[in-house]
C-alpha atoms as a PDB file:
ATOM      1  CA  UNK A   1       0.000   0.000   0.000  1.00  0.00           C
ATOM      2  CA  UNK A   2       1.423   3.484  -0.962  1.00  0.00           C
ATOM      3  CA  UNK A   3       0.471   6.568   1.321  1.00  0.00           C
ATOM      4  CA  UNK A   4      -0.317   9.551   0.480  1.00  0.00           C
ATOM      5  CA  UNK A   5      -0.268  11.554   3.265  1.00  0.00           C
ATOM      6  CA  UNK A   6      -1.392  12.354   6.555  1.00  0.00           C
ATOM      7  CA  UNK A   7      -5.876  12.991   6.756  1.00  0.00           C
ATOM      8  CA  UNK A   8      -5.451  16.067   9.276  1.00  0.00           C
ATOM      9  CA  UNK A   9      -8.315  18.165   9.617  1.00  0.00           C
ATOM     10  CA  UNK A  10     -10.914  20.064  12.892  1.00  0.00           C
ATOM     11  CA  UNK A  11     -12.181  16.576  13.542  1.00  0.00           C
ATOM     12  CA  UNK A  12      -9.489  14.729  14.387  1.00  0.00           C
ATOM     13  CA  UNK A  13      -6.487  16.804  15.307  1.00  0.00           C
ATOM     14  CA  UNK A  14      -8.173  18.512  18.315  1.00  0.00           C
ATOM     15  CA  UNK A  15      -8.782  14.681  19.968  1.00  0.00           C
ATOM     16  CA  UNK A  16      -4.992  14.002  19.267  1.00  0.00           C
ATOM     17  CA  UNK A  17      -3.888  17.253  19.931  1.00  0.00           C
ATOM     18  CA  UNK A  18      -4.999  17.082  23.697  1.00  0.00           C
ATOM     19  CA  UNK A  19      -2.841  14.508  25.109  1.00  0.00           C
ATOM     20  CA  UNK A  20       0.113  16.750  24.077  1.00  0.00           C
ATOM     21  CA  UNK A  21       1.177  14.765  20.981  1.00  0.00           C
ATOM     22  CA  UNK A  22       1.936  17.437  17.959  1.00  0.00           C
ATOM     23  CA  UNK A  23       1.259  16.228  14.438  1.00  0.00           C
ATOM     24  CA  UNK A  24       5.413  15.909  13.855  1.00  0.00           C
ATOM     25  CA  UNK A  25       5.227  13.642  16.230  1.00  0.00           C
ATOM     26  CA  UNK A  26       2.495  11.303  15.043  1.00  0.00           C
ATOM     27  CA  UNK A  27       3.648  11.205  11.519  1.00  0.00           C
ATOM     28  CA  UNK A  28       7.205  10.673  12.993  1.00  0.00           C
ATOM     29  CA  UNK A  29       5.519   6.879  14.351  1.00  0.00           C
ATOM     30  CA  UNK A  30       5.093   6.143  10.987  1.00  0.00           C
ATOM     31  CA  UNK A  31       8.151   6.933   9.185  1.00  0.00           C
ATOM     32  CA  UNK A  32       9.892   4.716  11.828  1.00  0.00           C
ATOM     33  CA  UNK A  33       9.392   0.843  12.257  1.00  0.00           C
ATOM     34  CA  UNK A  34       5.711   1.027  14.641  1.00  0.00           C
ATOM     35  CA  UNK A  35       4.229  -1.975  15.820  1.00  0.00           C
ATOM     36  CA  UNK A  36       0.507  -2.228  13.859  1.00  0.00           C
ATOM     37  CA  UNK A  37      -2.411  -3.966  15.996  1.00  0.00           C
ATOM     38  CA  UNK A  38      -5.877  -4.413  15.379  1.00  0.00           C
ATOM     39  CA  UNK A  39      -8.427  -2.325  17.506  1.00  0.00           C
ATOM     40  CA  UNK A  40     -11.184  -3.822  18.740  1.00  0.00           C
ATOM     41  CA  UNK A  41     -13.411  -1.199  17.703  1.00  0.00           C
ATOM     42  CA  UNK A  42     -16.509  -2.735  16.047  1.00  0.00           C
ATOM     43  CA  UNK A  43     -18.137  -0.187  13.835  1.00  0.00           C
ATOM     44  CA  UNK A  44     -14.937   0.959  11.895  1.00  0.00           C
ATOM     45  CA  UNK A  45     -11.742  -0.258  10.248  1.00  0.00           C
ATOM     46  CA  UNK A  46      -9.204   1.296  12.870  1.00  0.00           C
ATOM     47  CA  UNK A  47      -5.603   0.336  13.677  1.00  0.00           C
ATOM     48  CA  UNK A  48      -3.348   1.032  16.557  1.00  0.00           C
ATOM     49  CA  UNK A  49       0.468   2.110  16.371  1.00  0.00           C
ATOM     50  CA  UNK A  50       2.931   2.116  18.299  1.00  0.00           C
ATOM     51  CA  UNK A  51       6.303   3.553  18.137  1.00  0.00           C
ATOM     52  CA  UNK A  52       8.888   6.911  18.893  1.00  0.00           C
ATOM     53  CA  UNK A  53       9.318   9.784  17.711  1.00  0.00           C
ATOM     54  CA  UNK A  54      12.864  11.160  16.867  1.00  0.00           C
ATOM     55  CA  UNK A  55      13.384  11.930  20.632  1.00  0.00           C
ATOM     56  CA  UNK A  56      12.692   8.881  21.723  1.00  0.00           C
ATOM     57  CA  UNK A  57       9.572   9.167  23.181  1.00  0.00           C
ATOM     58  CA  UNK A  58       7.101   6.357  22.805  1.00  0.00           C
ATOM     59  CA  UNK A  59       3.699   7.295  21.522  1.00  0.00           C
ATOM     60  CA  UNK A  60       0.442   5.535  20.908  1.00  0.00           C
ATOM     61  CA  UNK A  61      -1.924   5.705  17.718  1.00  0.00           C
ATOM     62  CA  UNK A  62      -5.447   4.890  16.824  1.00  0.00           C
ATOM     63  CA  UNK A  63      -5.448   4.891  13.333  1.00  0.00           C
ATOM     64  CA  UNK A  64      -7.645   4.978   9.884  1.00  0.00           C
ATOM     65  CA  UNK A  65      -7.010   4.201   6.573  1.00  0.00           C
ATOM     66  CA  UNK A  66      -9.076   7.195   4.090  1.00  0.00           C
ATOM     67  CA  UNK A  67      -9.401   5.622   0.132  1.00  0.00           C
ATOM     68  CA  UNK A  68      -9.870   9.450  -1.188  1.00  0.00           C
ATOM     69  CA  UNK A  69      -9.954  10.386  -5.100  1.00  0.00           C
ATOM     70  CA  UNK A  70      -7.333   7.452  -5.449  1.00  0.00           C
ATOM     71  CA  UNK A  71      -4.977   8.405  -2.937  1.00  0.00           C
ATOM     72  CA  UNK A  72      -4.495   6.479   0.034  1.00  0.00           C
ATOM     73  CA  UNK A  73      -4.528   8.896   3.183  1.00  0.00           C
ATOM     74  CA  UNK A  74      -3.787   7.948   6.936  1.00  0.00           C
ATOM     75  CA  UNK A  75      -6.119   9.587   9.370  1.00  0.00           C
ATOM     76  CA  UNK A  76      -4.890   9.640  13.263  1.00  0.00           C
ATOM     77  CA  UNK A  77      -7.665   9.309  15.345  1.00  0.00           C
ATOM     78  CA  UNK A  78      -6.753   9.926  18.781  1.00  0.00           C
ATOM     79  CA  UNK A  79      -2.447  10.287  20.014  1.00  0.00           C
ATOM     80  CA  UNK A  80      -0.836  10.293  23.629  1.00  0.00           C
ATOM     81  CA  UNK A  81       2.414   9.181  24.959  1.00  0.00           C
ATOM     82  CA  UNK A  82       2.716   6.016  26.760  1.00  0.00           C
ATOM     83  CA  UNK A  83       2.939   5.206  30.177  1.00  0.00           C
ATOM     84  CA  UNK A  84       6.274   3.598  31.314  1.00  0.00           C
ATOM     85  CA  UNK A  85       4.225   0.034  31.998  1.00  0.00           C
ATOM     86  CA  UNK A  86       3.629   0.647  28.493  1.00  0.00           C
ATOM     87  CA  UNK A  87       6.856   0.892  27.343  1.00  0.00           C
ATOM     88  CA  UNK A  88       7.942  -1.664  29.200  1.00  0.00           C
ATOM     89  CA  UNK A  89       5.421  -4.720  28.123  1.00  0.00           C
ATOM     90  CA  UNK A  90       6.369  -2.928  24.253  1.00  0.00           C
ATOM     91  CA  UNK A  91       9.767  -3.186  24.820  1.00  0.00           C
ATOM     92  CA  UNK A  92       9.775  -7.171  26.522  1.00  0.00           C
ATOM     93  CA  UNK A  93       7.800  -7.767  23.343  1.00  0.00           C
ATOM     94  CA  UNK A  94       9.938  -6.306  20.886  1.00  0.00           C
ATOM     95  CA  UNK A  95      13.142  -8.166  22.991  1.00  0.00           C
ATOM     96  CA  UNK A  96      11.793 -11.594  22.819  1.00  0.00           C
ATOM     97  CA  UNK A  97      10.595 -11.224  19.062  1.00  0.00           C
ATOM     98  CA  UNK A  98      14.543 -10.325  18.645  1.00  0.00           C
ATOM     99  CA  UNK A  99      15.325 -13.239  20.500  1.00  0.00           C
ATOM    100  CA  UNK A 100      12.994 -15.703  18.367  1.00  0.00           C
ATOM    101  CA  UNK A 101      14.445 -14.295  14.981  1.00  0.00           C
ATOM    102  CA  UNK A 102      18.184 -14.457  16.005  1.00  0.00           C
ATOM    103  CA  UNK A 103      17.561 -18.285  16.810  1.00  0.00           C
END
């Protein structure tokens, strides 16, 4: 899938907005390596990222894919940093997924 771009707009970058996440910083998630999930949100096709910003800080993503005149847009739904517990169950994860590939 080829992206187009970031769907930014007075509906969604007030809710991300307010945890203290800029937009730099969500786009900066996905030009890194972020860990994708499913959300278990029923009505709509949503995602969840995970992954840092160029500072290092670890922030999570509920995201949306937008098909719009045939370009392929990502729409951030809601942003905030994550809680050290957070980055701590990511991080084990990420360590023993290093450890499963090496063997």
């Amino acid at each position: 899938m080829k992206l187009s771009g970031f769907d930014w707009d007075a509906g969604n970058w007030p809710k991300c907005g307010k945890h203290g996440v800029s937009r730099e910083e969500i786009e900066a998630v996905f030009t890194g390596w972020p860990a994708i999930l499913a959300d278990p949100h029923l009505t709509e096709p949503r995602q969840r990222a995970i992954g840092q910003t160029q500072a290092g800080r670890y922030v999570f993503v509920v995201f949306m894919f937008r098909d719009t005149d045939q370009k392929i847009l990502l729409r951030p739904i809601s942003a905030r940093f994550m809680h050290q517990k957070e980055i701590d169950h990511y991080e084990k994860q990420n360590q023993a997924a290093a450890n499963v590939a090496l063997r």
